[in-house]
Every structure is written in C-alpha cells, then in structure tokens.
C-alpha atoms as a PDB file:
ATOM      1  CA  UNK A   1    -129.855-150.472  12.671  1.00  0.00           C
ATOM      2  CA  UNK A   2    -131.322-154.145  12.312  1.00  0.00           C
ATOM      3  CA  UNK A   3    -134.069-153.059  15.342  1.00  0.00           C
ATOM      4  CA  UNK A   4    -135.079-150.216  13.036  1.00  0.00           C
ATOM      5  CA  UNK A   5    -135.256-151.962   9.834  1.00  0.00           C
ATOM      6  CA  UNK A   6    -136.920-154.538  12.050  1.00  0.00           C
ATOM      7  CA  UNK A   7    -139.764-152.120  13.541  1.00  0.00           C
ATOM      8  CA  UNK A   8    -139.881-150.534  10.244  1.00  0.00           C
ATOM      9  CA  UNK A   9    -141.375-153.802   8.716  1.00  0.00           C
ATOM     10  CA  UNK A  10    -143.414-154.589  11.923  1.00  0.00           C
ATOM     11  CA  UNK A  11    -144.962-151.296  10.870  1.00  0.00           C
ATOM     12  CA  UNK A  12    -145.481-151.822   7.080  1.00  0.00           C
ATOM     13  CA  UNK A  13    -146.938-155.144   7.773  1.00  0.00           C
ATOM     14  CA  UNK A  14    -149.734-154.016  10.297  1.00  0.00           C
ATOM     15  CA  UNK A  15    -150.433-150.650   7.935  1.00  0.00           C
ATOM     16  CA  UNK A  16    -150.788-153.549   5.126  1.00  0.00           C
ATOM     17  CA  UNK A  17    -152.434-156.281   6.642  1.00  0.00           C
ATOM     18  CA  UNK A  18    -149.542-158.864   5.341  1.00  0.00           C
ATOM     19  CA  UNK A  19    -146.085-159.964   4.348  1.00  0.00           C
ATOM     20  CA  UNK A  20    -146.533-159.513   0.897  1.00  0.00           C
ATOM     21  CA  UNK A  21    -148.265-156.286   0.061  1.00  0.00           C
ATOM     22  CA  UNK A  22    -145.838-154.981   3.142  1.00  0.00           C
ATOM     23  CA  UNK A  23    -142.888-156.554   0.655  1.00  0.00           C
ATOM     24  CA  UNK A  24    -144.186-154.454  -2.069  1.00  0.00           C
ATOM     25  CA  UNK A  25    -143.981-150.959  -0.193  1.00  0.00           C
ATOM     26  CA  UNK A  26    -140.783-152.037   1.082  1.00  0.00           C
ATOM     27  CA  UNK A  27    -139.398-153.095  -2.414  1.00  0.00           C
ATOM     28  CA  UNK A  28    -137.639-155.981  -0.763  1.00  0.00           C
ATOM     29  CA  UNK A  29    -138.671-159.768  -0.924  1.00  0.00           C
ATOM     30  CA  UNK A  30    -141.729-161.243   0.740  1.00  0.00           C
ATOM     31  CA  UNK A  31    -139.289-163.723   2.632  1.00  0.00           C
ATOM     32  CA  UNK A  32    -136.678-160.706   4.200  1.00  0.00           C
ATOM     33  CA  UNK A  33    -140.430-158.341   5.660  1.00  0.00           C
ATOM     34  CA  UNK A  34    -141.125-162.192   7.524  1.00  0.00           C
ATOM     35  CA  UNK A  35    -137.466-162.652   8.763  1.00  0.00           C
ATOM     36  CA  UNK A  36    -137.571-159.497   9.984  1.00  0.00           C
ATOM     37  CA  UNK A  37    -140.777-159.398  11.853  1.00  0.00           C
ATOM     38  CA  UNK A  38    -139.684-162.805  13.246  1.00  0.00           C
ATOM     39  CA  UNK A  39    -136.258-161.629  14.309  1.00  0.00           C
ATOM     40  CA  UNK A  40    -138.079-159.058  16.113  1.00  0.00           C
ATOM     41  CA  UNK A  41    -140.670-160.819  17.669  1.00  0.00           C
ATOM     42  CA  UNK A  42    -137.669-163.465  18.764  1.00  0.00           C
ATOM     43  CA  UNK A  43    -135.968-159.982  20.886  1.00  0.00           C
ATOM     44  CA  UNK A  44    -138.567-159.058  22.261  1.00  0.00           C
ATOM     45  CA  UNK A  45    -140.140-162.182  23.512  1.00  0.00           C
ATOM     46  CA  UNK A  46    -143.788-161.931  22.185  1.00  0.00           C
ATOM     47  CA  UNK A  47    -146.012-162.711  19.039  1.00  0.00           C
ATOM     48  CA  UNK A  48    -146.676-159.589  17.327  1.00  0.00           C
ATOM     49  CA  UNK A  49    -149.038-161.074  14.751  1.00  0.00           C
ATOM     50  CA  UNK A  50    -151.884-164.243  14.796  1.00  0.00           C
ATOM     51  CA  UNK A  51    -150.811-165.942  11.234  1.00  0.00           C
ATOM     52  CA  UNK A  52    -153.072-167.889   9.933  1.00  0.00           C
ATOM     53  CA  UNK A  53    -153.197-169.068   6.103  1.00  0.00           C
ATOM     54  CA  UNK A  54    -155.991-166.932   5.432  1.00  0.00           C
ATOM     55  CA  UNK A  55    -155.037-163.858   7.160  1.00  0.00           C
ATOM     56  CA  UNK A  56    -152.421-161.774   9.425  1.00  0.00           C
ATOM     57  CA  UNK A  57    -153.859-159.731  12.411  1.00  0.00           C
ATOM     58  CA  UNK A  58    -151.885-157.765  15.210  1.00  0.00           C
ATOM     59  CA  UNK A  59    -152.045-159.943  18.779  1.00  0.00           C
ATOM     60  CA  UNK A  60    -152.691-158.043  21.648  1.00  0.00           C
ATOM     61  CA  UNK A  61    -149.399-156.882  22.086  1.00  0.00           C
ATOM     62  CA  UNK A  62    -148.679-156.050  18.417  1.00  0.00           C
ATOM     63  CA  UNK A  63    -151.956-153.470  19.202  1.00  0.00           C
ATOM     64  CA  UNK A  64    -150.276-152.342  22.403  1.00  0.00           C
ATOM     65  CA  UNK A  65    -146.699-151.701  20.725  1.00  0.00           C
ATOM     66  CA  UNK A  66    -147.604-150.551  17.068  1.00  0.00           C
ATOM     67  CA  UNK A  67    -148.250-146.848  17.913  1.00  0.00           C
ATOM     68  CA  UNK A  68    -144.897-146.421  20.271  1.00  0.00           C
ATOM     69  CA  UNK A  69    -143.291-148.417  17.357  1.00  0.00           C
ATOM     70  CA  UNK A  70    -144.215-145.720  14.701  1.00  0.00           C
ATOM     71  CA  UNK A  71    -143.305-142.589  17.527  1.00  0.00           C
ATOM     72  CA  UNK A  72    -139.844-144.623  17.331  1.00  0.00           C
ATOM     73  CA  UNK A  73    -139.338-144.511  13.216  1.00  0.00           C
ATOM     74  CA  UNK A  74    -140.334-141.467  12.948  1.00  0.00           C
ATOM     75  CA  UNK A  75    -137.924-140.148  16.156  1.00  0.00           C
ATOM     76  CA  UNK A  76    -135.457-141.697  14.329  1.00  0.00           C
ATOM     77  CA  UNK A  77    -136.651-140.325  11.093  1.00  0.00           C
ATOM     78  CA  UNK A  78    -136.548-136.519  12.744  1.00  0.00           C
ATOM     79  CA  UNK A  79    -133.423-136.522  13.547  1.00  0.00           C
ATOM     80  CA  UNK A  80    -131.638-138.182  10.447  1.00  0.00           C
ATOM     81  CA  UNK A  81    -133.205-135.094   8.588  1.00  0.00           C
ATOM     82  CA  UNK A  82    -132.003-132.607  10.524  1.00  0.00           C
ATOM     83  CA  UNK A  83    -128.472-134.012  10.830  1.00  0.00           C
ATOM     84  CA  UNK A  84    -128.577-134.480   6.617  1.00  0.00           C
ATOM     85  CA  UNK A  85    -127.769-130.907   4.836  1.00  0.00           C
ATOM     86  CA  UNK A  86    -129.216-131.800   1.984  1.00  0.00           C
ATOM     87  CA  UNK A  87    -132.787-133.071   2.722  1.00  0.00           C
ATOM     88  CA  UNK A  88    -134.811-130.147   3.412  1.00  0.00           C
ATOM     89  CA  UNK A  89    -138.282-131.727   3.039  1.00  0.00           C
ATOM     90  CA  UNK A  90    -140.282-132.709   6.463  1.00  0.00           C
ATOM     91  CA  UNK A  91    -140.566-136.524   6.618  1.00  0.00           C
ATOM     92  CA  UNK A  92    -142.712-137.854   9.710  1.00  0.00           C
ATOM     93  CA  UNK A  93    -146.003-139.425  10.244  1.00  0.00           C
ATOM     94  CA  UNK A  94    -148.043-138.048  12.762  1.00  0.00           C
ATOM     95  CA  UNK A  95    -150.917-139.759  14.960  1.00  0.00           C
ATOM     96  CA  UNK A  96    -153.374-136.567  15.335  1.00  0.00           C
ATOM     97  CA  UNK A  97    -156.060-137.315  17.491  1.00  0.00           C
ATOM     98  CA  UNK A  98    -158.791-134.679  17.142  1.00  0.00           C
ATOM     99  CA  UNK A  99    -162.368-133.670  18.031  1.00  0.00           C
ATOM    100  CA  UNK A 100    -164.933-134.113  15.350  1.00  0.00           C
ATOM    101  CA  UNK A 101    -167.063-130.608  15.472  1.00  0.00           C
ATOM    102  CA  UNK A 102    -164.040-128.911  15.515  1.00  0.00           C
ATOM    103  CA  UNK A 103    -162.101-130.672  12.546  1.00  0.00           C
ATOM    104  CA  UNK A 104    -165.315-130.590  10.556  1.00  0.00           C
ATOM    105  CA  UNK A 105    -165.778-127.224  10.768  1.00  0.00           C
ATOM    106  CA  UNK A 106    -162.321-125.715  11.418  1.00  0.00           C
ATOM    107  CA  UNK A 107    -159.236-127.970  11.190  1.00  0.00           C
ATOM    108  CA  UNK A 108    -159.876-130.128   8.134  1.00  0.00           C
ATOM    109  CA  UNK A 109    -158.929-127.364   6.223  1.00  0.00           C
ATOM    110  CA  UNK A 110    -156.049-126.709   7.992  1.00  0.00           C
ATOM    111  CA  UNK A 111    -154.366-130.167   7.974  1.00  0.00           C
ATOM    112  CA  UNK A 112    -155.237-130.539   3.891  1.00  0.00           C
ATOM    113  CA  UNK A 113    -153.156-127.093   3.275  1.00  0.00           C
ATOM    114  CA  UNK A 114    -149.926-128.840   5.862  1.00  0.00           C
ATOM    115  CA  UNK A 115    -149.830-131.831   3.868  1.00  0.00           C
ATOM    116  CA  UNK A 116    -149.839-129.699   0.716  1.00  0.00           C
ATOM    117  CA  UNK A 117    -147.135-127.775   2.042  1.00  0.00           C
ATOM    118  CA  UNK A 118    -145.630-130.448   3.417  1.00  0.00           C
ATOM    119  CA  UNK A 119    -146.599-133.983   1.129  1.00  0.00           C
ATOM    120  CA  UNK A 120    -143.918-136.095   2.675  1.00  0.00           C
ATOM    121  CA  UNK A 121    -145.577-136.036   5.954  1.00  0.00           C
ATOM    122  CA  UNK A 122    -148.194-138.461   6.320  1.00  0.00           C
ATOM    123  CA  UNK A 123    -150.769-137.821   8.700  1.00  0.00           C
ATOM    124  CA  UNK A 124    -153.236-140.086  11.214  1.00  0.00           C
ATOM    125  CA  UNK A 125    -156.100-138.264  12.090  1.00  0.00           C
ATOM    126  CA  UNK A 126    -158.479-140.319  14.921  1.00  0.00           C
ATOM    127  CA  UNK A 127    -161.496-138.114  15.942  1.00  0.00           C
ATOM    128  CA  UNK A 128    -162.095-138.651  19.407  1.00  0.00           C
ATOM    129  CA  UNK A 129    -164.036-136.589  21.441  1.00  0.00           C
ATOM    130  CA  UNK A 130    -162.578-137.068  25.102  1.00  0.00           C
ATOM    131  CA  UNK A 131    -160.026-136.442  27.093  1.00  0.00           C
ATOM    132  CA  UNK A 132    -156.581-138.266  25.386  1.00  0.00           C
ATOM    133  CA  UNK A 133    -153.541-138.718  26.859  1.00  0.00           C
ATOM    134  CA  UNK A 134    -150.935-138.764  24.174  1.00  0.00           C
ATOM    135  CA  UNK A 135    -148.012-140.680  25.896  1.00  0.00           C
ATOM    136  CA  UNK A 136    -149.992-143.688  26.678  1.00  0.00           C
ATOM    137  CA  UNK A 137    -152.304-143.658  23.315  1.00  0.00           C
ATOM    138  CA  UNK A 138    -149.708-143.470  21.148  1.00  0.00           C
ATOM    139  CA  UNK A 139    -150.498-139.633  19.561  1.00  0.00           C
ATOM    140  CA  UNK A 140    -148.219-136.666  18.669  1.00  0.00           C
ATOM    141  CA  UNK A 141    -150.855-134.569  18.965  1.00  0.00           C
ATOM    142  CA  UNK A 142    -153.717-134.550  21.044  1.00  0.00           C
ATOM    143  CA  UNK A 143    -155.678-131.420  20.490  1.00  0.00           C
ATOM    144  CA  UNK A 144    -158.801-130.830  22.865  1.00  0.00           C
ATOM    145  CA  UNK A 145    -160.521-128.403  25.226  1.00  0.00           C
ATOM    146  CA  UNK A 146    -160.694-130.744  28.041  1.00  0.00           C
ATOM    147  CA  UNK A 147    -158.888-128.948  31.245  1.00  0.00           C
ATOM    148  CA  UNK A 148    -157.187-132.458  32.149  1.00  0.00           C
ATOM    149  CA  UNK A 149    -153.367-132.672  32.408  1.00  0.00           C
ATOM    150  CA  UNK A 150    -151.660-135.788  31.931  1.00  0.00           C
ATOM    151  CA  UNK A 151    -147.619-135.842  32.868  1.00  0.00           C
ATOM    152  CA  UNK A 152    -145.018-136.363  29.995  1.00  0.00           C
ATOM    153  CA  UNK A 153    -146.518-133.995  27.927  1.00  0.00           C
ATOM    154  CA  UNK A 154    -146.512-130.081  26.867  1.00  0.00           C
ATOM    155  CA  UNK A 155    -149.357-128.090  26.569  1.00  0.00           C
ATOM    156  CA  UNK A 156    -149.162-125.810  23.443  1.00  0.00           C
ATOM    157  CA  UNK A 157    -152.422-123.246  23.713  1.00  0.00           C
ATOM    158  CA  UNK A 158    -154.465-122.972  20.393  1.00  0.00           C
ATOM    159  CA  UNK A 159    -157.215-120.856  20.954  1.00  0.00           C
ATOM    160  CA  UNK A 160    -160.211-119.897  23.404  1.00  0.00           C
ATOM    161  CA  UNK A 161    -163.435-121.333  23.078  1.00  0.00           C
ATOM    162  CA  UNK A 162    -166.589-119.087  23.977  1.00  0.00           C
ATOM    163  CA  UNK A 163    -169.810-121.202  24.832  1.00  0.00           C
ATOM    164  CA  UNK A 164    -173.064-120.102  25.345  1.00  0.00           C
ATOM    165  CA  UNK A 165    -176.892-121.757  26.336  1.00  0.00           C
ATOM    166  CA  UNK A 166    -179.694-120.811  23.372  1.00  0.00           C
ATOM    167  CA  UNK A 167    -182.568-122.187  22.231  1.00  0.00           C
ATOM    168  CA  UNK A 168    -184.842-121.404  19.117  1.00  0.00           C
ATOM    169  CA  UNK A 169    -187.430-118.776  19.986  1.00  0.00           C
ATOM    170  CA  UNK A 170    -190.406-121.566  19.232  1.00  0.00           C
ATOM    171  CA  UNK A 171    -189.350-123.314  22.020  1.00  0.00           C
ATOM    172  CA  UNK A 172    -188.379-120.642  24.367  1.00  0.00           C
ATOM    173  CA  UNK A 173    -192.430-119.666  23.862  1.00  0.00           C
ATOM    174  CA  UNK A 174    -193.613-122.594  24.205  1.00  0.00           C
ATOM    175  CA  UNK A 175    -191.226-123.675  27.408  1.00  0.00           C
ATOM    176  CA  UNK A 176    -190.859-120.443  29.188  1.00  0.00           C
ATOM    177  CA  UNK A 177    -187.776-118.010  29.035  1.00  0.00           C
ATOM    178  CA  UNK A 178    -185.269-119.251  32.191  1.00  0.00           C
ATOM    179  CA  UNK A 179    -184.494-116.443  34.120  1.00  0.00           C
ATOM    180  CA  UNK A 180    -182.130-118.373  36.687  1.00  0.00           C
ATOM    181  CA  UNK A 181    -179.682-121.161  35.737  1.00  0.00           C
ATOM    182  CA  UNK A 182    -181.759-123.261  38.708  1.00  0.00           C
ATOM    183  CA  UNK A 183    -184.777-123.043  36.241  1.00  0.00           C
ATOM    184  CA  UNK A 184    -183.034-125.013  33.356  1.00  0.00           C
ATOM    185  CA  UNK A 185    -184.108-128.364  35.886  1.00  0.00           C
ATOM    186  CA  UNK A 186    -187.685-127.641  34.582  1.00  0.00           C
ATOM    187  CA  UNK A 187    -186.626-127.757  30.620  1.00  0.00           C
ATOM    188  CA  UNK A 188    -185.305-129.948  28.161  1.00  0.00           C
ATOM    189  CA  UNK A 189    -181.370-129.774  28.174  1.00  0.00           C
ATOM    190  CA  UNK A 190    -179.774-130.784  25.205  1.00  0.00           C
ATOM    191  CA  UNK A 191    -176.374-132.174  26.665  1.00  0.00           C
ATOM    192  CA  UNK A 192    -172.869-132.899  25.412  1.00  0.00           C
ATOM    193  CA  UNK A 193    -171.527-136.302  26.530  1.00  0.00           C
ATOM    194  CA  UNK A 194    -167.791-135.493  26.665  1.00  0.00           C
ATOM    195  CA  UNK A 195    -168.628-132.164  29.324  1.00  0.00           C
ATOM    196  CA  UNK A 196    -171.620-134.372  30.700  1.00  0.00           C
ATOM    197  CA  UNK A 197    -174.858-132.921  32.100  1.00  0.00           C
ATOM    198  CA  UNK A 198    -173.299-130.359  34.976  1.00  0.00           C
ATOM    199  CA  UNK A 199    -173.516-126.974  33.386  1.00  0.00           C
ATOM    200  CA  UNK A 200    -171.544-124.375  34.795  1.00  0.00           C
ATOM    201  CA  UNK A 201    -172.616-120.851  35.342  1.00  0.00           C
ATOM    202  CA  UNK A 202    -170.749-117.160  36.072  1.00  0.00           C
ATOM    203  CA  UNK A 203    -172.976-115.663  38.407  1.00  0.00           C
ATOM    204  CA  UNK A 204    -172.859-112.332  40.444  1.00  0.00           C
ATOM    205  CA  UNK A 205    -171.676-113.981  43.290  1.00  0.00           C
ATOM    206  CA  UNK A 206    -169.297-116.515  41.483  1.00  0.00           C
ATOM    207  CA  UNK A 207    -169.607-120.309  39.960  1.00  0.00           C
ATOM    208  CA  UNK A 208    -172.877-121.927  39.807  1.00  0.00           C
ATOM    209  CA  UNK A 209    -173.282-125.641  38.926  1.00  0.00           C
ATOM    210  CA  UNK A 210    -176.672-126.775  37.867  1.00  0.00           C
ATOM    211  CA  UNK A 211    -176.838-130.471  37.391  1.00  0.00           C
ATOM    212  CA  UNK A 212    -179.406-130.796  34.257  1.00  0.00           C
ATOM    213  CA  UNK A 213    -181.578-133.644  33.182  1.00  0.00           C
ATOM    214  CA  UNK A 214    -180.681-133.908  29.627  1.00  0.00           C
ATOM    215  CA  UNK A 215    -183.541-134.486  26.988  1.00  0.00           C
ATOM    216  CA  UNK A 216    -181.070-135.425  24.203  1.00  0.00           C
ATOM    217  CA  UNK A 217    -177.408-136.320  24.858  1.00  0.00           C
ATOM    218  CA  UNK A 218    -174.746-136.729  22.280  1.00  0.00           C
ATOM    219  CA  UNK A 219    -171.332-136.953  21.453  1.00  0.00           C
ATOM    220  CA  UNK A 220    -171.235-134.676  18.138  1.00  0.00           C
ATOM    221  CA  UNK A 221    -171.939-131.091  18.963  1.00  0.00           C
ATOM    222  CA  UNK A 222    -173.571-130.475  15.580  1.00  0.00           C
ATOM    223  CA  UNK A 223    -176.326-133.204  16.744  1.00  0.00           C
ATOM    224  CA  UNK A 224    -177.651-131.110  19.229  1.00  0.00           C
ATOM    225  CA  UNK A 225    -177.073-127.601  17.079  1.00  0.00           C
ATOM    226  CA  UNK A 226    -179.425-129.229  15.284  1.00  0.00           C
ATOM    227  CA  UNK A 227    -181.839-130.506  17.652  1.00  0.00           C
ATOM    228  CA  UNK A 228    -181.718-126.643  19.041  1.00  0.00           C
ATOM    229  CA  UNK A 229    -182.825-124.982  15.962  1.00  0.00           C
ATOM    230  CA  UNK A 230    -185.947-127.714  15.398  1.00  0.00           C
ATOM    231  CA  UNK A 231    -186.743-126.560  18.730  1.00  0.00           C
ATOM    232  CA  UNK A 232    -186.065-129.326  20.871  1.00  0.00           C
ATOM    233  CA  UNK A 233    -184.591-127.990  23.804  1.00  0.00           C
ATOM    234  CA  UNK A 234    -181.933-125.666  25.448  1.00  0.00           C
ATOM    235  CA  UNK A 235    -178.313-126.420  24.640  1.00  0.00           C
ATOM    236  CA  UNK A 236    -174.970-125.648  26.289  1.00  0.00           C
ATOM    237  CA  UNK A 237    -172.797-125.286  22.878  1.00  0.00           C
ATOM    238  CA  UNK A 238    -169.329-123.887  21.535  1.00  0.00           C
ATOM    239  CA  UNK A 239    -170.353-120.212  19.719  1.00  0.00           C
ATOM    240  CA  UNK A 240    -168.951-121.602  16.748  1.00  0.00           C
ATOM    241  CA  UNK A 241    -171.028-124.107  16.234  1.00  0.00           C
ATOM    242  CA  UNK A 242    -174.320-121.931  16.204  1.00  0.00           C
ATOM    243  CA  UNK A 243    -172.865-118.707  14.966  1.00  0.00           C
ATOM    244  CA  UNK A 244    -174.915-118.871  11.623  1.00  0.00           C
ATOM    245  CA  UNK A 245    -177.787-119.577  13.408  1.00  0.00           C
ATOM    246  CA  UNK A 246    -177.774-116.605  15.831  1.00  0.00           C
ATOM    247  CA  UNK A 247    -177.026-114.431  12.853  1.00  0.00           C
ATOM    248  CA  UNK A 248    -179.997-115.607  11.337  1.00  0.00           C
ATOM    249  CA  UNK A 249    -182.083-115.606  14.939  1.00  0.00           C
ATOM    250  CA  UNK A 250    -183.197-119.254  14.261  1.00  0.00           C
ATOM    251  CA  UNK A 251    -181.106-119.501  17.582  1.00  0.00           C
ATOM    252  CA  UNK A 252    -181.359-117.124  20.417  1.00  0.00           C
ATOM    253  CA  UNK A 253    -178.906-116.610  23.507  1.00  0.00           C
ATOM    254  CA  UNK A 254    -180.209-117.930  27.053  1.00  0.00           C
ATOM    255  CA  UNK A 255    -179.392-116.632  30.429  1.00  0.00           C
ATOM    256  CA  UNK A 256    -176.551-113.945  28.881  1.00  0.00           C
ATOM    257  CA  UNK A 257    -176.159-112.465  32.231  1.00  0.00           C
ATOM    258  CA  UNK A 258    -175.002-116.226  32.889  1.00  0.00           C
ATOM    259  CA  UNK A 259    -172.002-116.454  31.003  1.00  0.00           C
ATOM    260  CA  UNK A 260    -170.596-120.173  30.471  1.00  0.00           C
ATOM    261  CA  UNK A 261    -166.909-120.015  31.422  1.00  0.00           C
ATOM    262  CA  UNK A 262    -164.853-119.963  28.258  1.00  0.00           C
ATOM    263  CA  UNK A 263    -162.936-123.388  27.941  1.00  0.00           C
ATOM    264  CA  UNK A 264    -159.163-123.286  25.997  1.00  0.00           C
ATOM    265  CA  UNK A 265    -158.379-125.497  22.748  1.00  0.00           C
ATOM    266  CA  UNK A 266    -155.054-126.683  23.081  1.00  0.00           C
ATOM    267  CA  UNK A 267    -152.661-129.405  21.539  1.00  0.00           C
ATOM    268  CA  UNK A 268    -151.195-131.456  23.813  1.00  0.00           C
ATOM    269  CA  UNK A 269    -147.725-133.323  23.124  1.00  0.00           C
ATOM    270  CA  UNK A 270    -145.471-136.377  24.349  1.00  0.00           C
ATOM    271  CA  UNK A 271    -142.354-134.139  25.796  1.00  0.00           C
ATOM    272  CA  UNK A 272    -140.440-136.177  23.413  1.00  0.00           C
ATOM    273  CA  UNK A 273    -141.855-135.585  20.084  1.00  0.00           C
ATOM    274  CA  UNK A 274    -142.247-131.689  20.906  1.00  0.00           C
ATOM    275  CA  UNK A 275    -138.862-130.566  18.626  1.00  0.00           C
ATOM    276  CA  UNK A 276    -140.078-132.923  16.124  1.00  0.00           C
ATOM    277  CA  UNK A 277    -139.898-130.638  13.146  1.00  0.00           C
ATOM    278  CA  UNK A 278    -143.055-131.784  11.322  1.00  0.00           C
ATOM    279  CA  UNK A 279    -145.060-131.953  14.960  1.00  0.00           C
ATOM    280  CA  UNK A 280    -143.710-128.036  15.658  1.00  0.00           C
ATOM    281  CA  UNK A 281    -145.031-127.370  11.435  1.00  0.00           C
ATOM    282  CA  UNK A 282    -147.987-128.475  12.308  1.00  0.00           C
ATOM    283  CA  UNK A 283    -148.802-126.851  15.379  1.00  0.00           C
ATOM    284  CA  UNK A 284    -147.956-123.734  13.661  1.00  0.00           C
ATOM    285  CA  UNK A 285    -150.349-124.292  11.412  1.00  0.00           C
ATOM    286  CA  UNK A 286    -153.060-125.118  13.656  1.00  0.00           C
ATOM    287  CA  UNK A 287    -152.027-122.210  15.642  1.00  0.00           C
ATOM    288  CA  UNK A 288    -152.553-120.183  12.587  1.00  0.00           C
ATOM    289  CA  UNK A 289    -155.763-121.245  11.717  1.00  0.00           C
ATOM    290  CA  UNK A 290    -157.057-120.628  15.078  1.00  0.00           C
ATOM    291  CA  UNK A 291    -155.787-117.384  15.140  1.00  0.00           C
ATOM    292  CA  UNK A 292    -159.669-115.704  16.444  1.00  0.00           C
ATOM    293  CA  UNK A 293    -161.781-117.031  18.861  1.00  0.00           C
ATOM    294  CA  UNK A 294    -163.643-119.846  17.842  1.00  0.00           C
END
C-alpha cells in the first residue's frame, strides 16, 4: 500500500502545483506529501518533479507517467468499491478526451447530468479533434469518429454520423451549382483539418475521391458552418452541425445524388479500464444521449 499512497501524492502534487497545497487536500503534513514523492521517485529511479524555491513542475518523465499513474488510483479505486458492501457511490476520475463540435453542441450536456448523478466522479475532459489512442495518451475514454483502430482497446459504438456538402444559395449563384463531385476542383472548398481535403463520394458506380483545394481549412467544424452560411464556399460537414441552417434554407444541400459516406461516433477504451464501473456509467450515458442520429 506505500506505492499507492506514494502515487496518490505524486498525483495531488502535480494536480496542485506543490507540496503544500497537495498537503492540504491530503490533510496530512507538508513534510509526509515530500517523503512520499521522494520515496517514490527513489523506486523508480527518476526525478518526477524540477524543484526549485520558486516553483515545482513535472520533469519529462513525471509528464510521461502522471496519466498511467491516475489510470492506476483509480483501478485501484474501482475495485475497492466494488469489493466494499457498503459504498454504493461511483468514485473514479476519468480522462475523457473529446471532440469540440460535438461536446459543444451535444455532449456537454450529457457529462454535466453524469456528474450530477454521479458527484464523486471527477471528470477530465481534453477536446481534441484527432485520432487518440487511449492506451498510450493516458484516456479512459476516447470518443471520436475517426475509423482508426489502435490495439489494447474496445470499441463501444455511440452513434452514426450523417455528413453532407452545402453551400448558401448566394454562393451557389454566384459560383455555379456542381453537378459532378470532379467539379468541386473549380470552387472554394471549405475543409476540415482532422478528415483533410480528400472528400469522398457514393457514386453510381461506387467510391469517388476528389482531392479538393480548400479555400478555408479549420479544425472546429462550426468555423466553417459559419463561413458556409456568409457564403464563402462549399463545405463537407456533419448534418448536425448545419441542421438549423437547412431548416431555415440559409444552407442548401450539394451534389445529394452524391451521398458522403456516413462516418460512426464511437468511444474507444483501454481493455483494462472497460469494467470500470464509472467508465461503463458513463458510456451509458453517452450512449443515451446519442440515442438518434446526429
């Protein structure tokens, strides 16, 4: 049990930037968080923090181990609840990592009601917006649409995610209306960085790839909503994203007999966390709020 109490204030001194304040969560004295940092620095070989008089920062390994250190706790964590009778309440903390559109518009929602449900789990939410693999990034959760695989891990499926190309009517009279994915090489292409600038295509005769030339790239799918309704160009974009705006026709479809081949959310997770009982709460909670089609 010393590693654990060990780890345990490796953790609470990174989360708190020092010995003392990390003293003060622990309710123990400033002196026994520094013993036990040293003692564990001492087994395993390595500095985990730069001290300095002014400040405490995480060395290169502390950065490398601190996310594998917390999976450990809270392993160990896990499984003292379920073996105690009495303590009912989940007690974890989980390293989400997330993309931004999405938890903007769909999953902030859902993680605020978990923790409500759930307020001795505390939660890490990183908004990335590429492909993640858990195991070596230190995350519970990775949720994405990204059709990578990574091995260690299970795939839990969340919910499909229809795309489509549109443009605002201004532009599409100004440009020209496409009539073959080969003509979007002649327009402005509003890309998104993470899927990159080939587009595919469901054609007649099967999958077309048209390598675009984008006019605007970004990151952040709302970016280039927006950049689509001012009438800046044609973009390649998740339905949910511009489903108000092609209710209110400030957005138009493109190239419908086209369709973009639907792409599947899904939260992927470290084969060792997946019975963690606040990582399977809160996938089925995700999996609730993604019930429909995004």
């Amino acid at each position: 049990m010393d590693t654990l109490v060990n780890l345990e204030a490796f953790l609470a001194t990174a989360d708190a930037g020092g010995f003392s304040a990390a003293a003060r969560k622990l309710n123990v004295a400033t002196s026994v968080v520094a013993k036990r940092v040293t003692q564990l620095e001492e087994r395993i070989g390595t500095a985990l923090f730069h001290r300095s008089t002014r400040q405490l920062r995480l060395t290169e390994a502390g950065q490398q181990y601190v996310h594998r250190a917390r999976g450990v706790v809270a392993d160990v964590g896990d499984l003292l609840s379920r073996m105690g009778e009495k303590r009912r309440d989940l007690t974890d903390h989980l390293r989400v990592k997330a993309p931004t559109s999405l938890t903007v518009a769909r999953l902030a929602d859902a993680f605020t009601a978990f923790q409500k449900q759930n307020p001795s789990v505390k939660l890490e939410i990183v908004m990335i917006d590429r492909p993640v693999d858990p195991v070596t990034e230190g995350f519970d959760i990775a949720i994405g649409a990204f059709p990578h695989s990574f091995g260690g891990v299970v795939d839990e499926p969340l919910s499909l995610l229809p795309r489509l190309l549109c443009a605002a009517p201004a532009y599409l009279r100004k440009h020209g209306t496409p009539k073959h994915p080969r003509d979007l090489v002649d327009h402005r292409c509003l890309s998104f960085l993470p899927t990159g600038p080939e587009w595919p295509f469901e054609g007649p005769r099967g999958r077309i790839n048209i390598q675009v030339r984008p006019y605007l790239s970004s990151n952040e799918g709302r970016v280039l909503a927006q950049s689509a309704i001012a009438g800046n160009g044609i973009a390649l974009l998740s339905h949910y994203l511009v489903e108000d705006a092609l209710r209110d026709r400030t957005l138009q479809p493109v190239l419908p007999e086209f369709p973009i081949p639907e792409l599947w959310v899904k939260a992927t997770v470290p084969e060792r966390r997946i019975d963690a009982a606040a990582v399977q709460a809160l996938l089925k909670t995700l999996k609730k709020a993604l019930a429909q089609p995004l």
